[in-house]
N, C-alpha and C. Protein backbone atom coordinates (compact mmCIF):
# COMPACT_ATOMS: atom_id res chain seq x y z
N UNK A 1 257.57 16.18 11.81
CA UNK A 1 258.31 16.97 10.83
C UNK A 1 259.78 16.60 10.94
N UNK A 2 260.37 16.54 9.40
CA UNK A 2 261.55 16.16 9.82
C UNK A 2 262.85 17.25 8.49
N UNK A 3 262.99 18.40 9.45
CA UNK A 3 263.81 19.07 9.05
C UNK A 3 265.14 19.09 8.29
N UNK A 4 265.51 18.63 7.04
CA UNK A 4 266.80 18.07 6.44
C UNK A 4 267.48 19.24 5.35
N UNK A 5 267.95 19.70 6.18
CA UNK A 5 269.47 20.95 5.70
C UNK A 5 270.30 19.91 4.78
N UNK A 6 270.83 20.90 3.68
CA UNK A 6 271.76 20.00 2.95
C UNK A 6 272.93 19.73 3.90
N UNK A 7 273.85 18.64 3.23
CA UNK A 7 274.97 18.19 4.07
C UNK A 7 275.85 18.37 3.21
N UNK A 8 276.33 16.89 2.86
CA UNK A 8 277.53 17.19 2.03
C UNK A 8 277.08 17.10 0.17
N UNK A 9 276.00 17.12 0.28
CA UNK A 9 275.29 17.31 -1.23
C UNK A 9 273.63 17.69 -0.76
N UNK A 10 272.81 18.18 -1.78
CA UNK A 10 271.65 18.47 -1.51
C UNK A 10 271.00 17.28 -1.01
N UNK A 11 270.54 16.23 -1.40
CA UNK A 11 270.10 15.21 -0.97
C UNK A 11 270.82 13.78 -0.05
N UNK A 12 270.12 13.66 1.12
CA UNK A 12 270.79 12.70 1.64
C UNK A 12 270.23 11.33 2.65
N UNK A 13 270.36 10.92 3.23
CA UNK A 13 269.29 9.43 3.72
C UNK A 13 268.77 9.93 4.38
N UNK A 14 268.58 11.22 5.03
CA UNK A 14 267.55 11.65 6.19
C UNK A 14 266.29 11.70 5.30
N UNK A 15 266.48 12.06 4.26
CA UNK A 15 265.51 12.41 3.56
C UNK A 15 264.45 11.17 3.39
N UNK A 16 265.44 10.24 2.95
CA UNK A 16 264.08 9.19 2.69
C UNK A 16 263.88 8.27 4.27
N UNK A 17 264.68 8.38 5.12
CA UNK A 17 263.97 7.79 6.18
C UNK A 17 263.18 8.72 6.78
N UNK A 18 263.13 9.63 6.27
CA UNK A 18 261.62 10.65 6.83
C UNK A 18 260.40 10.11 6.40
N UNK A 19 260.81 9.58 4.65
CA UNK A 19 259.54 9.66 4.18
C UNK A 19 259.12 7.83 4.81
N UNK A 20 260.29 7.17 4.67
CA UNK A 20 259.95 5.88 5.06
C UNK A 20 259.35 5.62 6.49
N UNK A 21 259.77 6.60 7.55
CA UNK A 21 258.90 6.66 8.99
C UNK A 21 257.98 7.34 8.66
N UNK A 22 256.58 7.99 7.41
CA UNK A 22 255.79 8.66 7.81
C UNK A 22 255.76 9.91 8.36
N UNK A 23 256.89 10.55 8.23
CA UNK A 23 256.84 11.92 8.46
C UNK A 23 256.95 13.00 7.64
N UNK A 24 256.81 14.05 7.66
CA UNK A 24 257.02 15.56 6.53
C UNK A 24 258.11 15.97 6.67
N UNK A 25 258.65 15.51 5.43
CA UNK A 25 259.78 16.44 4.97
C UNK A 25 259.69 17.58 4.93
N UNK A 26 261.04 17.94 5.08
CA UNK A 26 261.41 19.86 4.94
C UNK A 26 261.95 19.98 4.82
N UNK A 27 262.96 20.54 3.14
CA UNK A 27 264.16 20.66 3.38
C UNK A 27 264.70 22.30 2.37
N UNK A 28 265.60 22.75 2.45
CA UNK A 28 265.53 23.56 1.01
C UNK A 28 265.12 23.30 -0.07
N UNK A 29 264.79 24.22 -1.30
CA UNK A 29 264.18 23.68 -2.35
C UNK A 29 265.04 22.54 -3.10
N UNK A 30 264.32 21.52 -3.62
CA UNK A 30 265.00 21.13 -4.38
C UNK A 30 264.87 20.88 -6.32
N UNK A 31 264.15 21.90 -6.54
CA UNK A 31 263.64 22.18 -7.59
C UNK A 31 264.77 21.98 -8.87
N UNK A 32 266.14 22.41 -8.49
CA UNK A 32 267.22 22.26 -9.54
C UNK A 32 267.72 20.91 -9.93
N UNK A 33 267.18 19.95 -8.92
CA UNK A 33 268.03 18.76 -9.60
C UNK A 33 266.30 17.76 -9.83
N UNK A 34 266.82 16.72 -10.94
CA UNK A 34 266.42 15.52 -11.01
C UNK A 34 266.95 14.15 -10.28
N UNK A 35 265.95 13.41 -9.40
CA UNK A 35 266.36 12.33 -8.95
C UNK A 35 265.15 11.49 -9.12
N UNK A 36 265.43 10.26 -8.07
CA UNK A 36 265.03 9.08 -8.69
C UNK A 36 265.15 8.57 -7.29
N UNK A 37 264.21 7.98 -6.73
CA UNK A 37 262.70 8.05 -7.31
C UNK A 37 262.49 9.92 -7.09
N UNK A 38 261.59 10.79 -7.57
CA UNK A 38 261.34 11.62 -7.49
C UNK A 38 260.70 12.34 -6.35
N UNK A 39 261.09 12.12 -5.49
CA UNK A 39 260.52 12.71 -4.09
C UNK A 39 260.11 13.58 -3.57
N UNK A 40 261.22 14.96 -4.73
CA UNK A 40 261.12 16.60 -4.07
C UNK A 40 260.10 16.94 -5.32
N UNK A 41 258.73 16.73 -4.96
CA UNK A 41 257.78 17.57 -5.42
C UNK A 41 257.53 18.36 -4.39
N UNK A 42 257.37 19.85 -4.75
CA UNK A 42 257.56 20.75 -3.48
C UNK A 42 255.32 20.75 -3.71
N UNK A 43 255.35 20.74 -2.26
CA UNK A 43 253.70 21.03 -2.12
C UNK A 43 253.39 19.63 -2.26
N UNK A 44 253.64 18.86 -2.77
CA UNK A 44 253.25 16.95 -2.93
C UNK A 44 254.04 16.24 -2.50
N UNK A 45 255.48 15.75 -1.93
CA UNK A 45 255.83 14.55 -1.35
C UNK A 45 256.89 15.50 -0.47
N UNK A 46 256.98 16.44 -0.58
CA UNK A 46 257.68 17.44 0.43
C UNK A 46 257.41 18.65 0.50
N UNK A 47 258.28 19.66 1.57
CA UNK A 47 257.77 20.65 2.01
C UNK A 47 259.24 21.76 1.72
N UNK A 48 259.38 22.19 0.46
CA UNK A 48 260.48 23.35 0.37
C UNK A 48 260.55 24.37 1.25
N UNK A 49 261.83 24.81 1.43
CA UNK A 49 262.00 26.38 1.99
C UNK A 49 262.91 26.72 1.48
N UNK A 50 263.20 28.38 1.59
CA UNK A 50 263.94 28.72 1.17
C UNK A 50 265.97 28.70 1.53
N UNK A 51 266.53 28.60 0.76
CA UNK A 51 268.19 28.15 0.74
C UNK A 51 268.38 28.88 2.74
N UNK A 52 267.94 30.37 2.53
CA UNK A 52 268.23 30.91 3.44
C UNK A 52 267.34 30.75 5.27
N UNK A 53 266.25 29.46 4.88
CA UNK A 53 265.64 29.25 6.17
C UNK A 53 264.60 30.79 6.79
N UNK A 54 264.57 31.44 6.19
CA UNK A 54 263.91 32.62 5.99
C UNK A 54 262.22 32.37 6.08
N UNK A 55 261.60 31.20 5.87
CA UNK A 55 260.11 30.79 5.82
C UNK A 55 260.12 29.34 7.00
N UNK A 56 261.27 29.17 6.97
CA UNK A 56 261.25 27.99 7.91
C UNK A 56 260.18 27.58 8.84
N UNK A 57 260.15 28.90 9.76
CA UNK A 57 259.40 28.39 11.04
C UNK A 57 258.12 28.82 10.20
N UNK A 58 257.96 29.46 9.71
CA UNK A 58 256.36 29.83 8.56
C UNK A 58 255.72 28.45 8.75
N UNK A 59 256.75 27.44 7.69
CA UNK A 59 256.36 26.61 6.83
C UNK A 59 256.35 25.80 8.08
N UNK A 60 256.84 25.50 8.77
CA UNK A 60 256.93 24.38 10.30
C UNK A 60 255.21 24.81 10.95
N UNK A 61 254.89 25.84 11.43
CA UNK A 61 253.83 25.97 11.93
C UNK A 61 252.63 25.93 11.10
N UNK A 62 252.51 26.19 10.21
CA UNK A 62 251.67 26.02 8.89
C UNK A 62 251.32 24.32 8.94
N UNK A 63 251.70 23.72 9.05
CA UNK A 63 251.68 22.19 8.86
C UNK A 63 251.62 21.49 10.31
N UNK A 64 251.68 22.02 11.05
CA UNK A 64 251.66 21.33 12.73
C UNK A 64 249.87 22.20 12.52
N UNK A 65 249.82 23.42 12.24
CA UNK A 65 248.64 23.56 12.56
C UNK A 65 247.55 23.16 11.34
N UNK A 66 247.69 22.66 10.05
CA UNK A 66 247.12 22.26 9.34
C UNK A 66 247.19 20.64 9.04
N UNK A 67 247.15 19.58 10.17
CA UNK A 67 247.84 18.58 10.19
C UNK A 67 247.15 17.68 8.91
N UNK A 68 245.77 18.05 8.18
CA UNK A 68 245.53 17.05 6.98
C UNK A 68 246.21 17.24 5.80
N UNK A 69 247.05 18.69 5.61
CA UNK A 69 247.52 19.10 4.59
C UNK A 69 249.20 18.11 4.67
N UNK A 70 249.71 18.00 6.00
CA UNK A 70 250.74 17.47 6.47
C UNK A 70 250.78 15.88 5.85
N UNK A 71 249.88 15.62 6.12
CA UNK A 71 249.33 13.67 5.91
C UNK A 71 249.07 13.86 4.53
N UNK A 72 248.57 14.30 4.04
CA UNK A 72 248.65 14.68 2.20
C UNK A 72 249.43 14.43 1.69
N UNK A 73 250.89 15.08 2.20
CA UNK A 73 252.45 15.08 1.53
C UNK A 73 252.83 13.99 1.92
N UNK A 74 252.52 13.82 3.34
CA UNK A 74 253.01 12.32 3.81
C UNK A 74 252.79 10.96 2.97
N UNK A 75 252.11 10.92 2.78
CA UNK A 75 251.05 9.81 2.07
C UNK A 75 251.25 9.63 0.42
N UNK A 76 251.74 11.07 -0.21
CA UNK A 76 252.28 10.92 -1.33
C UNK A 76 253.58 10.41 -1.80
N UNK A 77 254.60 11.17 -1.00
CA UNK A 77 256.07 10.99 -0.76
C UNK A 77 255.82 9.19 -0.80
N UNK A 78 254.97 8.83 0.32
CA UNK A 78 255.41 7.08 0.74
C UNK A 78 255.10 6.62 -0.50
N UNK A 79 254.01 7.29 -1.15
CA UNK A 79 253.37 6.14 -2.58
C UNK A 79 254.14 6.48 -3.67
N UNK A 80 254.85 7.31 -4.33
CA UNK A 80 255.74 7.96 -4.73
C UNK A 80 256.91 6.73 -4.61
N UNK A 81 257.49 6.83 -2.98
CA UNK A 81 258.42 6.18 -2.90
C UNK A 81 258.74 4.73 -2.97
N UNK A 82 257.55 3.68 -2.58
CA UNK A 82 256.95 2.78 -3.01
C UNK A 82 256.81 2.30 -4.25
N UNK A 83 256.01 3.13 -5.08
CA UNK A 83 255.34 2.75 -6.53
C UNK A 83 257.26 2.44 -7.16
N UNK A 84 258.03 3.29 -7.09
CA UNK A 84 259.49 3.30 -7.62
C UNK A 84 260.09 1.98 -7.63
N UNK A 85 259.96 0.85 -6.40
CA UNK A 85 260.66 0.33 -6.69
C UNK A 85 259.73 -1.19 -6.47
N UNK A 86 258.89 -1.04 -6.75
CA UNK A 86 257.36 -1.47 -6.72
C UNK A 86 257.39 -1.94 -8.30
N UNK A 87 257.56 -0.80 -9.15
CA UNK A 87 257.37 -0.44 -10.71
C UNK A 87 258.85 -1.32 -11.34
N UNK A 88 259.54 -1.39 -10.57
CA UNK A 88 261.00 -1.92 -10.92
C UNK A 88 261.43 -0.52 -11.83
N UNK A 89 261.75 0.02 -11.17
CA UNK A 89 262.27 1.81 -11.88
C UNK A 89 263.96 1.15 -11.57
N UNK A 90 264.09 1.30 -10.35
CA UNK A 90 265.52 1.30 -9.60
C UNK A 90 266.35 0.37 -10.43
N UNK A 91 265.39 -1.11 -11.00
CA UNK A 91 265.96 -1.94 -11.33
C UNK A 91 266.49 -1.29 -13.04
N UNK A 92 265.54 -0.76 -13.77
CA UNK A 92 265.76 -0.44 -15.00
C UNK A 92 266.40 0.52 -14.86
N UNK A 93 267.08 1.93 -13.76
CA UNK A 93 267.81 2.78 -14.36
C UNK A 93 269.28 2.34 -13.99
N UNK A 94 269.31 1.04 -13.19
CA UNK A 94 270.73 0.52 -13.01
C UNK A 94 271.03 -0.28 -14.13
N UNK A 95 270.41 -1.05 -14.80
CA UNK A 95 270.22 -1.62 -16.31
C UNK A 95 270.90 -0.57 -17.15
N UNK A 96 270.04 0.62 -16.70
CA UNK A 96 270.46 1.37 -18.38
C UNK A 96 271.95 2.39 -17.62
N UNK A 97 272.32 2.25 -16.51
CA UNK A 97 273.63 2.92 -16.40
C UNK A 97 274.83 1.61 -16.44
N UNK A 98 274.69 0.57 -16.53
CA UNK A 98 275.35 -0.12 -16.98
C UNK A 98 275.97 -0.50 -18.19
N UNK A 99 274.71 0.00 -18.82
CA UNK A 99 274.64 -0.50 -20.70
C UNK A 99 274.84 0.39 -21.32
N UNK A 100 274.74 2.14 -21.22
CA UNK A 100 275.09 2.67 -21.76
C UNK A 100 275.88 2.95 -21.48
N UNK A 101 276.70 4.29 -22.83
CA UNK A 101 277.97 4.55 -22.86
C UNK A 101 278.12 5.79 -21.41
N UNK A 102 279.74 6.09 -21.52
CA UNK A 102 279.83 7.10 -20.58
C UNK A 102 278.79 8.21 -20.18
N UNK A 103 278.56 9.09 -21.86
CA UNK A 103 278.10 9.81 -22.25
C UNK A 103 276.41 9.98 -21.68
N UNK A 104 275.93 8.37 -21.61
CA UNK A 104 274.38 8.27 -21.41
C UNK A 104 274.22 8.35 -19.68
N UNK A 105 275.50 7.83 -19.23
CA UNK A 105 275.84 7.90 -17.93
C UNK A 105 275.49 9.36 -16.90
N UNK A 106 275.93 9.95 -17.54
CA UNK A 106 275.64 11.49 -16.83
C UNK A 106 274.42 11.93 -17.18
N UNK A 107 273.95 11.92 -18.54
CA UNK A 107 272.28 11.75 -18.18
C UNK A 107 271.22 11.10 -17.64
N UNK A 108 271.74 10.14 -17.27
CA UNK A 108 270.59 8.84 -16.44
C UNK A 108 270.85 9.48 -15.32
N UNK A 109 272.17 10.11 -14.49
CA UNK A 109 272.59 10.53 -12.94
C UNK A 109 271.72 11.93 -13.17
């Protein structure tokens, strides 16, 4: 399990070298934002809690003691994270933040 508190923004590299070593993410929800590749499916490539850590140890023991449900998320997150740049995603949304205007800019981010 690999426990990732926001830092200096909600998302940050702990996150994907969790998923890239094979381990379960956990981090607050991240339900409010869109990213890329899409990682924070809560219940499928990660493991939400709440802002206030309030379910934390819930959600920590829940998954040490249910370890196939653990490898589930695991296993998605990696193919998830994979298929992205696998698919050439990374390559086409740097394409299209180049080419479009300002305006298209903040919607592609």
């Amino acid at each position: 399990i690999v426990f990732s508190p926001f830092g200096w923004g909600e998302g940050c590299w702990r996150d994907f070298e969790a998923i890239c070593n094979e381990s379960l993410l956990i981090k607050p929800s991240m339900a409010h934002l869109e990213t890329h590749p899409d990682i924070f499916i809560d219940g499928e490539t990660y493991v939400s809690v709440e802002w206030d850590f309030s379910d934390l140890e819930e959600k920590c023991r829940y998954y040490l003691e249910h370890p196939e449900e653990a490898d589930r998320i695991i296993q998605n997150a990696s193919r998830v994270y994979k298929e992205y740049f696998e698919k050439g995603a990374f390559i086409q949304l740097m394409r299209q933040l180049w080419t479009e205007s300002p305006k298209g800019l903040s919607r592609a981010i």
